[in-house]
Each structure stands twice: as C-alpha cells, then as structure tokens.
PDB file of N, CA and C in Angstrom:
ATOM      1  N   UNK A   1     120.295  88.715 107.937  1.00  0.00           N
ATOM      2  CA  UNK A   1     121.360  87.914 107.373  1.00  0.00           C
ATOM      3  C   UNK A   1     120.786  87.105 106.223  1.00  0.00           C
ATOM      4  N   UNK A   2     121.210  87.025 105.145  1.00  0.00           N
ATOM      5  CA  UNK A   2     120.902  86.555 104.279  1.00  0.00           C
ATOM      6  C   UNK A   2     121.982  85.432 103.261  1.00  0.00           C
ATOM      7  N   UNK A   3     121.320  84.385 102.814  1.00  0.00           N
ATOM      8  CA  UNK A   3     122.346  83.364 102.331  1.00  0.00           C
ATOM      9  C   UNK A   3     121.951  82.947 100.945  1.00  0.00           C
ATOM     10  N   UNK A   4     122.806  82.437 100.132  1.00  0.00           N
ATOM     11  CA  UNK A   4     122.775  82.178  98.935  1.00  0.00           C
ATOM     12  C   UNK A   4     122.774  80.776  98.364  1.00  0.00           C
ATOM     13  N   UNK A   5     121.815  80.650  97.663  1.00  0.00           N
ATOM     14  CA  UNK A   5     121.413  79.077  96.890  1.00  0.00           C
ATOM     15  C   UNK A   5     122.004  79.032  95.817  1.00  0.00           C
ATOM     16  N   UNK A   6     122.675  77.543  95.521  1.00  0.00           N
ATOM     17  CA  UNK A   6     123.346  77.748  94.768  1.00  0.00           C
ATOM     18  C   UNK A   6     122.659  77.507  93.020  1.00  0.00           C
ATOM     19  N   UNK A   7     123.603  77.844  92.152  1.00  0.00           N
ATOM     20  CA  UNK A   7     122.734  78.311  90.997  1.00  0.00           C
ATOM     21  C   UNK A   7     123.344  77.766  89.715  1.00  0.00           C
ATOM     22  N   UNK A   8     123.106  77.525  88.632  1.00  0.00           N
ATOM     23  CA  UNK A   8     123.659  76.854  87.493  1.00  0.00           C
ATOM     24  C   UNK A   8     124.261  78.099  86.707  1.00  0.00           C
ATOM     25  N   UNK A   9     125.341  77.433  86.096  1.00  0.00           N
ATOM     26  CA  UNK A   9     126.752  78.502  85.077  1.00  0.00           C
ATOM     27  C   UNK A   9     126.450  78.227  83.808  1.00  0.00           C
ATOM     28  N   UNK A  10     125.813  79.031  83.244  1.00  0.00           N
ATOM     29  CA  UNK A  10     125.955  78.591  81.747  1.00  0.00           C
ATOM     30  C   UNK A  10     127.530  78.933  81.409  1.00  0.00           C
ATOM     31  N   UNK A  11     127.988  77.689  80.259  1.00  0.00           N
ATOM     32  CA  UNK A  11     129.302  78.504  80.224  1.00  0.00           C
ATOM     33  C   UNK A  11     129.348  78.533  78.310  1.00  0.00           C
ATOM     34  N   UNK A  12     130.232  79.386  77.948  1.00  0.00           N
ATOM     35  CA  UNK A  12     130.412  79.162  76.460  1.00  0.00           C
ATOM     36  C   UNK A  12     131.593  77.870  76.014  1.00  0.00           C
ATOM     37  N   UNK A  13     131.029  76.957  75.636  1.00  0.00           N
ATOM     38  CA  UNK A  13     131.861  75.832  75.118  1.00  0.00           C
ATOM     39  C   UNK A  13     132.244  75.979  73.729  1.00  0.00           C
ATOM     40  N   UNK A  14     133.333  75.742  73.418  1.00  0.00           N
ATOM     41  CA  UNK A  14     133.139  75.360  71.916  1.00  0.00           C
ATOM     42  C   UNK A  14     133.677  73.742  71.643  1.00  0.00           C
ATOM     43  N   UNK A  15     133.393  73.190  70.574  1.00  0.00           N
ATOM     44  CA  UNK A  15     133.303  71.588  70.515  1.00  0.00           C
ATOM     45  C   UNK A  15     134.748  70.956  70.671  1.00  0.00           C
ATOM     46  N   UNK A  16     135.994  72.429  70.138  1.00  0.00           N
ATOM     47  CA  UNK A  16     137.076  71.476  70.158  1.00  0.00           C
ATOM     48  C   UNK A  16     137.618  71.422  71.647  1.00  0.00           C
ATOM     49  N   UNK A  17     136.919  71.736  72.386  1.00  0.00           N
ATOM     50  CA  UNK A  17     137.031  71.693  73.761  1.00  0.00           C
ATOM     51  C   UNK A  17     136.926  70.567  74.510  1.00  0.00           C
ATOM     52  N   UNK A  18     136.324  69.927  73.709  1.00  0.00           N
ATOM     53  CA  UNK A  18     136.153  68.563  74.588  1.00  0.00           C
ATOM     54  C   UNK A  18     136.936  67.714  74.646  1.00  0.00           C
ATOM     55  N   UNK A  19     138.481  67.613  73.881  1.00  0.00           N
ATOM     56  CA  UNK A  19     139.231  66.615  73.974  1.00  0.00           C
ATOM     57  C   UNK A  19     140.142  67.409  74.897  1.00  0.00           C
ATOM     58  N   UNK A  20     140.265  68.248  75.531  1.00  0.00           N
ATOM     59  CA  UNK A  20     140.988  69.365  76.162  1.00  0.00           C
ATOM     60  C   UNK A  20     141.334  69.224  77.627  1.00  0.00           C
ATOM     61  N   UNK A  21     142.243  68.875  78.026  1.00  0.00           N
ATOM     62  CA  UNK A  21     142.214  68.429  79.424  1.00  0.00           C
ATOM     63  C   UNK A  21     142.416  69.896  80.820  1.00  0.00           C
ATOM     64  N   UNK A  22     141.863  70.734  80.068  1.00  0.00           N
ATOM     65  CA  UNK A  22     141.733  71.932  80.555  1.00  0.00           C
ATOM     66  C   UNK A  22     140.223  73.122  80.083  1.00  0.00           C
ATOM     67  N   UNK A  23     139.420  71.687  81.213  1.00  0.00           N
ATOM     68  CA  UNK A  23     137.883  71.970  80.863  1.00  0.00           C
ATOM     69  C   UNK A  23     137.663  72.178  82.152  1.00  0.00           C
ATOM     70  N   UNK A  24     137.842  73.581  82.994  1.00  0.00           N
ATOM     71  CA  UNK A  24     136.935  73.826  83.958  1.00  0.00           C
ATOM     72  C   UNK A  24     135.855  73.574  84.476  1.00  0.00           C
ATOM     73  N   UNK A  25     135.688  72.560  85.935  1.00  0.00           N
ATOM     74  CA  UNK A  25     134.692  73.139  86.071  1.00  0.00           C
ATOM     75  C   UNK A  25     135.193  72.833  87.600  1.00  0.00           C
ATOM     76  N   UNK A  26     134.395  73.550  88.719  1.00  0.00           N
ATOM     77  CA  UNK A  26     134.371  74.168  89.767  1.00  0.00           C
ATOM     78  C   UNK A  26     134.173  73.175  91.091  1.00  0.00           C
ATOM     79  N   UNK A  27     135.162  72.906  92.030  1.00  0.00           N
ATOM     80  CA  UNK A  27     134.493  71.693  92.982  1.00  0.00           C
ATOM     81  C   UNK A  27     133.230  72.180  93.566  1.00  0.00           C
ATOM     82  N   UNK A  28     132.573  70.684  92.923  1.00  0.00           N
ATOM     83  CA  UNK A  28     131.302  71.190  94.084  1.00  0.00           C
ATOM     84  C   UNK A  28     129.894  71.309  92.629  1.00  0.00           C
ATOM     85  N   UNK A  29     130.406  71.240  91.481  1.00  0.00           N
ATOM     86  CA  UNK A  29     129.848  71.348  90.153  1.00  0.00           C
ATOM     87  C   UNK A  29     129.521  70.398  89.192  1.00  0.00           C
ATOM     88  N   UNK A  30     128.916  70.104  88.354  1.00  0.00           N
ATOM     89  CA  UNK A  30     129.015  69.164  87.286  1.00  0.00           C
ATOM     90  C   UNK A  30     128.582  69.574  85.871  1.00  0.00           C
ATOM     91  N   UNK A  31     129.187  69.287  85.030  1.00  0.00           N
ATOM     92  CA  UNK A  31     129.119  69.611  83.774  1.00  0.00           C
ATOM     93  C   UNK A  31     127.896  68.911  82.990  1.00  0.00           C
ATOM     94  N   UNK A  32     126.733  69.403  82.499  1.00  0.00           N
ATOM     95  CA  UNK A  32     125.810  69.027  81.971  1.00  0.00           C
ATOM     96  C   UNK A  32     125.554  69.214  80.470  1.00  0.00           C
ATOM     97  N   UNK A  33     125.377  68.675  79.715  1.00  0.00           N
ATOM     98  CA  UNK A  33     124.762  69.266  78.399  1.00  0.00           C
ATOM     99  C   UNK A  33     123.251  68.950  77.885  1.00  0.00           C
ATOM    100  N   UNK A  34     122.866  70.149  77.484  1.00  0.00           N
ATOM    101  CA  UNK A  34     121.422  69.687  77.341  1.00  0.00           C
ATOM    102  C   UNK A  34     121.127  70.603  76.142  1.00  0.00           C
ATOM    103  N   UNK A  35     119.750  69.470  75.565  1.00  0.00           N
ATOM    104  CA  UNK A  35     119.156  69.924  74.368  1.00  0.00           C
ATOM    105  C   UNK A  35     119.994  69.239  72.420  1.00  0.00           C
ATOM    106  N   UNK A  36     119.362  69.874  71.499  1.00  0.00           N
ATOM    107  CA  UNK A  36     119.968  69.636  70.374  1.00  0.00           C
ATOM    108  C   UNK A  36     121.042  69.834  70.019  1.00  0.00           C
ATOM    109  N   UNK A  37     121.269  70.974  70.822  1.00  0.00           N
ATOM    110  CA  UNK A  37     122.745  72.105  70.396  1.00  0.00           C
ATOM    111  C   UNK A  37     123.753  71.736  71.473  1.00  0.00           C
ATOM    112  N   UNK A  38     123.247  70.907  72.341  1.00  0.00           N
ATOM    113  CA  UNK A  38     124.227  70.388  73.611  1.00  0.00           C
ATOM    114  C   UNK A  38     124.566  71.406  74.357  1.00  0.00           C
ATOM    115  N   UNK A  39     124.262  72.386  75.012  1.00  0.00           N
ATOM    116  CA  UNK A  39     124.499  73.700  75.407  1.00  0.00           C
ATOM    117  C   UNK A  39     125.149  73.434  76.726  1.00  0.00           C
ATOM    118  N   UNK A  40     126.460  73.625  77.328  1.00  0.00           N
ATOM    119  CA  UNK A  40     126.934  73.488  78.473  1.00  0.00           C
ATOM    120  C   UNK A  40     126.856  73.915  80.066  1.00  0.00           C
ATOM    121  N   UNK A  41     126.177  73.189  80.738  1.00  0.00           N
ATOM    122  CA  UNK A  41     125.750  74.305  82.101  1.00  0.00           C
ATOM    123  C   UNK A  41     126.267  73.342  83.148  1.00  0.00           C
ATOM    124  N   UNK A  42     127.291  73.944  83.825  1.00  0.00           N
ATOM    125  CA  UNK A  42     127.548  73.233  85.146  1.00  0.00           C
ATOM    126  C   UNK A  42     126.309  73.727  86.340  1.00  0.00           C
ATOM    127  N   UNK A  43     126.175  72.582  87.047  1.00  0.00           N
ATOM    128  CA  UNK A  43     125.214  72.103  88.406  1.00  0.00           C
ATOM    129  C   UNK A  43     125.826  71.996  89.277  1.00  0.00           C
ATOM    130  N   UNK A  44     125.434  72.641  90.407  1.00  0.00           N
ATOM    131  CA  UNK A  44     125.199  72.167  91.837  1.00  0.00           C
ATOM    132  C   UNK A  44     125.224  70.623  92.123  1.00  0.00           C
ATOM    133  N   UNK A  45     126.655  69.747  92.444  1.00  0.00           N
ATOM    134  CA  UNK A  45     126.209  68.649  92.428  1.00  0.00           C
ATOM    135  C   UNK A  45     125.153  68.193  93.580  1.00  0.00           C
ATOM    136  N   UNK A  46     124.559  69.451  94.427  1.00  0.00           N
ATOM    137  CA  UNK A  46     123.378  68.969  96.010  1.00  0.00           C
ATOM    138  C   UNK A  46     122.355  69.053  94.880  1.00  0.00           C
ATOM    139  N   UNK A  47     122.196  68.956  92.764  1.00  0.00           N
ATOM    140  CA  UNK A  47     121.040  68.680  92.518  1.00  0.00           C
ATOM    141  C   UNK A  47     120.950  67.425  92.264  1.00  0.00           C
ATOM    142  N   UNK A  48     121.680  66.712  92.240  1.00  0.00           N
ATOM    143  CA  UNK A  48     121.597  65.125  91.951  1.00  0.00           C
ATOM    144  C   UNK A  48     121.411  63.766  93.127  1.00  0.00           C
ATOM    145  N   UNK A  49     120.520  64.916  94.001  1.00  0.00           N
ATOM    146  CA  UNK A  49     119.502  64.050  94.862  1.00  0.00           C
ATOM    147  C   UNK A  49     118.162  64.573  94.980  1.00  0.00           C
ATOM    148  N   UNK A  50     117.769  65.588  93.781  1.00  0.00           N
ATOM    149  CA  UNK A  50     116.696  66.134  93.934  1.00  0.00           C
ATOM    150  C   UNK A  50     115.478  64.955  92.701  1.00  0.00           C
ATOM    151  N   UNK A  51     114.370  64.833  93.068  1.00  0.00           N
ATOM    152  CA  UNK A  51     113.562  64.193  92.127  1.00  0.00           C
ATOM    153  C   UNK A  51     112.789  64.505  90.947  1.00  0.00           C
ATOM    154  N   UNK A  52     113.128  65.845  91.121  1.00  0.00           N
ATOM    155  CA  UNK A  52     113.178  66.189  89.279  1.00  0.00           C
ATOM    156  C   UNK A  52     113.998  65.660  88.406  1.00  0.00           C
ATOM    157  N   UNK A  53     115.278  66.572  89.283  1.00  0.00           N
ATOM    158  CA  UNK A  53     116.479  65.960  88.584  1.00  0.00           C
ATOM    159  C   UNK A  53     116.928  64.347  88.356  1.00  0.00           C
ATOM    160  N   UNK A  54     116.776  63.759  89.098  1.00  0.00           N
ATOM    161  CA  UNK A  54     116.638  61.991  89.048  1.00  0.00           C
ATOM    162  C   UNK A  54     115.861  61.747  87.960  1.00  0.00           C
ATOM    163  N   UNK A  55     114.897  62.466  87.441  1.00  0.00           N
ATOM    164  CA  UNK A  55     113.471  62.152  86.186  1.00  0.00           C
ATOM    165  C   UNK A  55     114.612  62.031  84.742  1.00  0.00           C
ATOM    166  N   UNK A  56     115.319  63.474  85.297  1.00  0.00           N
ATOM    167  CA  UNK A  56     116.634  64.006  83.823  1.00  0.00           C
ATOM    168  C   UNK A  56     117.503  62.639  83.541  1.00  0.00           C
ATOM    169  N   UNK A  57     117.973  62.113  84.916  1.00  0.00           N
ATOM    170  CA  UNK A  57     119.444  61.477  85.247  1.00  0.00           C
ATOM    171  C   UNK A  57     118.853  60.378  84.325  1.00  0.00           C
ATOM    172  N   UNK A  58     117.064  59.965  84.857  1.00  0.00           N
ATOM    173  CA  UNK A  58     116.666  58.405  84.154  1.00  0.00           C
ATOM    174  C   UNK A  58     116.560  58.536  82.869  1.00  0.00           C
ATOM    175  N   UNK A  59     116.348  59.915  82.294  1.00  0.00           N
ATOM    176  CA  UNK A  59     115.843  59.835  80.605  1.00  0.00           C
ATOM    177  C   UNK A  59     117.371  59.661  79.926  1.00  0.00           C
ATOM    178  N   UNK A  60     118.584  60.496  80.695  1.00  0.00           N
ATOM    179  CA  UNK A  60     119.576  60.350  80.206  1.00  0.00           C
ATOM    180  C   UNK A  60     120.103  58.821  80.127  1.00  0.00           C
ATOM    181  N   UNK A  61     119.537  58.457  81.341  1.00  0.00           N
ATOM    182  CA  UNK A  61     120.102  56.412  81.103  1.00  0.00           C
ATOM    183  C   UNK A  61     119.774  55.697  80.228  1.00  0.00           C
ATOM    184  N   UNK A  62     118.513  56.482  80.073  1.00  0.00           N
ATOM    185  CA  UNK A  62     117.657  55.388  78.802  1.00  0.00           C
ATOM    186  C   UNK A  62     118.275  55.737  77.530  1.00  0.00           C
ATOM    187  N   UNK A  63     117.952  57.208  77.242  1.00  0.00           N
ATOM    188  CA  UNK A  63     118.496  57.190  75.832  1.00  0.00           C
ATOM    189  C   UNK A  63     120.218  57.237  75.529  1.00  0.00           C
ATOM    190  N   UNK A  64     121.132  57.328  76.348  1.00  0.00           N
ATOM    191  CA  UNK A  64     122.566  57.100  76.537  1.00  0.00           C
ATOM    192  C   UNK A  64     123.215  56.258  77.472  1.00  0.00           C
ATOM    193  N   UNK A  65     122.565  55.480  77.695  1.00  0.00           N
ATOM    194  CA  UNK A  65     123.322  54.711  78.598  1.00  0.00           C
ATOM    195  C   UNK A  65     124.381  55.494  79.861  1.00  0.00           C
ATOM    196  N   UNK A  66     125.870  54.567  79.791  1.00  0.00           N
ATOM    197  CA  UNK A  66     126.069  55.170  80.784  1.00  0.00           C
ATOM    198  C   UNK A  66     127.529  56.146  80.138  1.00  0.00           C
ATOM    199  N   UNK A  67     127.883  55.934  78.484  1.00  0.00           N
ATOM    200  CA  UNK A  67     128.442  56.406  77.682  1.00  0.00           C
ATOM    201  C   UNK A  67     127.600  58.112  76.827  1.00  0.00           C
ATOM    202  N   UNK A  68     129.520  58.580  77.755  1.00  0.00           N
ATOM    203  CA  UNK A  68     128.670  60.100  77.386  1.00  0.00           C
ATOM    204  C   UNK A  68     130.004  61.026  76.832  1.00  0.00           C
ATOM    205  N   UNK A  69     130.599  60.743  75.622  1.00  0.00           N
ATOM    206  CA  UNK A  69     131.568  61.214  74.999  1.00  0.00           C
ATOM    207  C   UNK A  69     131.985  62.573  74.773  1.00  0.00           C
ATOM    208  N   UNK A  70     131.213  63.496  75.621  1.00  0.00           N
ATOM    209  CA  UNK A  70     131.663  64.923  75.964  1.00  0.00           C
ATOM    210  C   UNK A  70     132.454  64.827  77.237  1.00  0.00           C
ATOM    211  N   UNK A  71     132.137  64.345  77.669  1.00  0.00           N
ATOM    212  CA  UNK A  71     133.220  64.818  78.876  1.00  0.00           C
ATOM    213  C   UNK A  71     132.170  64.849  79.852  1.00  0.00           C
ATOM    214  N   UNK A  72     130.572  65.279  79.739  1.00  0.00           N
ATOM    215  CA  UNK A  72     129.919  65.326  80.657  1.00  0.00           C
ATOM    216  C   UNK A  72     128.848  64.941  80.798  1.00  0.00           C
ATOM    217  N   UNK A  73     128.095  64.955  81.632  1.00  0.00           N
ATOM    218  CA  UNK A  73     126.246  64.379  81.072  1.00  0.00           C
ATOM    219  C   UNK A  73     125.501  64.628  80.504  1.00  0.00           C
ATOM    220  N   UNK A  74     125.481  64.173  79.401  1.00  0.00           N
ATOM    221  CA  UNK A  74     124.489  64.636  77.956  1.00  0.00           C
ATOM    222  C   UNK A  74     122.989  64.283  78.661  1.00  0.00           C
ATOM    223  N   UNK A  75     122.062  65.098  79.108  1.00  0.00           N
ATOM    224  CA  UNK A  75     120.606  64.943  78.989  1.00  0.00           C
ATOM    225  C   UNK A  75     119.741  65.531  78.188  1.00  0.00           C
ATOM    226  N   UNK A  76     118.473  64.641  77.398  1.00  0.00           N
ATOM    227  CA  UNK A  76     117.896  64.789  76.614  1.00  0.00           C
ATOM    228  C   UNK A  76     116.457  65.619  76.579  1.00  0.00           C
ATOM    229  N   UNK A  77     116.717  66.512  77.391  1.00  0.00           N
ATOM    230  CA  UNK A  77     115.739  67.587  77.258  1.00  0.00           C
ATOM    231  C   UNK A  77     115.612  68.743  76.471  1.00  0.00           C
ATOM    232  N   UNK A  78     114.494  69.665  76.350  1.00  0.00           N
ATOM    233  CA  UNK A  78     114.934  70.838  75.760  1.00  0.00           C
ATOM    234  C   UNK A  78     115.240  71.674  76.768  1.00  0.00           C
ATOM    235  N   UNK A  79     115.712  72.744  76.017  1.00  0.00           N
ATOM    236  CA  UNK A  79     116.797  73.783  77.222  1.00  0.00           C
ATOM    237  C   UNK A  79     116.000  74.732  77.982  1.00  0.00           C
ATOM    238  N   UNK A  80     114.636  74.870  77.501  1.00  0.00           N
ATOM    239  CA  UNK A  80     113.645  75.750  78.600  1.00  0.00           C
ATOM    240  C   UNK A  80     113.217  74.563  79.078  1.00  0.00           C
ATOM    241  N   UNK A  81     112.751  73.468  79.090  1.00  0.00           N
ATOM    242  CA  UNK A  81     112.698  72.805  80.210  1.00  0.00           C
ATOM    243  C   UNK A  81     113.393  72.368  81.338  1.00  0.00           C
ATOM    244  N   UNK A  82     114.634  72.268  81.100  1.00  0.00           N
ATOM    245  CA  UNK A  82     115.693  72.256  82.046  1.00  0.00           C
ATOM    246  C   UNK A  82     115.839  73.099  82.529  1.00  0.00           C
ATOM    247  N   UNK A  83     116.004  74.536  82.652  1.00  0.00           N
ATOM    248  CA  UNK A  83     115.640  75.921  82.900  1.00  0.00           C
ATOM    249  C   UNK A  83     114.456  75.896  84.001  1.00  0.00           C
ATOM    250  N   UNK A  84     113.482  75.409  83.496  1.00  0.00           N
ATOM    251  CA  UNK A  84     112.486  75.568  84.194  1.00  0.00           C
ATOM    252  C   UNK A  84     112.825  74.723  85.395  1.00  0.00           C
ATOM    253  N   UNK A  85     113.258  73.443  85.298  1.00  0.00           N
ATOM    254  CA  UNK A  85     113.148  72.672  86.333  1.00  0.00           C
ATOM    255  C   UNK A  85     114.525  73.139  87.338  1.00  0.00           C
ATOM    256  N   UNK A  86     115.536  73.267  86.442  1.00  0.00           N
ATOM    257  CA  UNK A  86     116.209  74.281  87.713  1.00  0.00           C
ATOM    258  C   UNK A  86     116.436  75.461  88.214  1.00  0.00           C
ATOM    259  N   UNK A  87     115.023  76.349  87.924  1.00  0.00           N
ATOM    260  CA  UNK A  87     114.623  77.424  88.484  1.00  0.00           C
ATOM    261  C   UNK A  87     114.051  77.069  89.526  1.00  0.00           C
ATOM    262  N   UNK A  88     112.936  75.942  89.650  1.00  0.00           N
ATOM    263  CA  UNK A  88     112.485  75.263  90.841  1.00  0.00           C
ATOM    264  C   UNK A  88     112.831  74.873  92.093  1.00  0.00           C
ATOM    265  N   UNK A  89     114.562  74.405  91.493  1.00  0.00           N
ATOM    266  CA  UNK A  89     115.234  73.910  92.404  1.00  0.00           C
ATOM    267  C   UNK A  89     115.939  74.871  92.755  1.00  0.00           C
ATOM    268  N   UNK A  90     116.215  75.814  92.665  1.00  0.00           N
ATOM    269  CA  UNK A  90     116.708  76.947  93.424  1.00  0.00           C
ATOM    270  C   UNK A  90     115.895  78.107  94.208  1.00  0.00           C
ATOM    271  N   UNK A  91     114.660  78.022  93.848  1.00  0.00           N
ATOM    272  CA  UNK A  91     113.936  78.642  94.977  1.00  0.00           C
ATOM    273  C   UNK A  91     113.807  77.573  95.971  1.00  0.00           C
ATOM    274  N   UNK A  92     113.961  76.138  96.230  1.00  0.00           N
ATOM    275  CA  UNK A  92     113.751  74.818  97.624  1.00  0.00           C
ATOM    276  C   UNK A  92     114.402  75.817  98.820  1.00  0.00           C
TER     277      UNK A  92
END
C-alpha cells in the first residue's frame, strides 16, 4: 500500500490576474511567489510548520513586511532554491 506526499503546483499566472477574484487555489494550499519574476507555486499549507520553510516565512517578514499586494506570499528567494528546499520537504 502506498501513499502520497503532498507536492507544490506550479501554476501559469499572468499579472492581470491578480486583481481577479477568480484566482484558484485549492483547500488545503497556498499561493506563493518567489524569485525576480515572482513565479507562482501553490504549497501544501502542512509546509508552514516546517523549519526551512519558517527561514522563507522570516526573510519574507523582513524584506515585506506583512504587506503583500499579489494576492499571495511574495518570498525573496531564488527559484532553485526554493525548489530545492521543497524537494526536501517532500521526501520528510
């Protein structure tokens, strides 16, 4: 028997999307943006008790406060690092 971990959605956004009150995303998910290009990936919200992810949540506090004018959580990483760190968290 075998079971499934859950896993991050990249999705294709485009910008005029964000004033759009018909922005999917999935119970149980959260809408993230990360990097220069703001690239959109909904999360597993069971990652926002993990302590990597808490490292993301604090850099995002610092450099944005608690104002995040997409619609979702802008964190300030690059996008293979975020990648990396939630590749990690899906093999736990």
């Amino acid at each position: 028997m075998g079971f499934r971990l859950p896993s991050i959605r990249k999705t294709s956004f485009a910008a005029n999307q964000v004033s759009s009150k018909v922005v999917d995303v999935p119970k149980g998910y959260l809408a993230v943006y990360i990097g220069e290009k703001r690239k959109r990936f909904l999360i597993p919200v069971s990652y926002l008790n993990q302590p990597s992810f808490l490292d993301l949540l604090s850099q995002a506090e610092k450099e944005f406060g608690y104002d995040h004018p997409m619609g979702g959580l802008t964190i300030p990483c690059r996008e293979d690092l975020f990648l990396d760190i939630i590749s990690s968290l899906n093999k736990c």
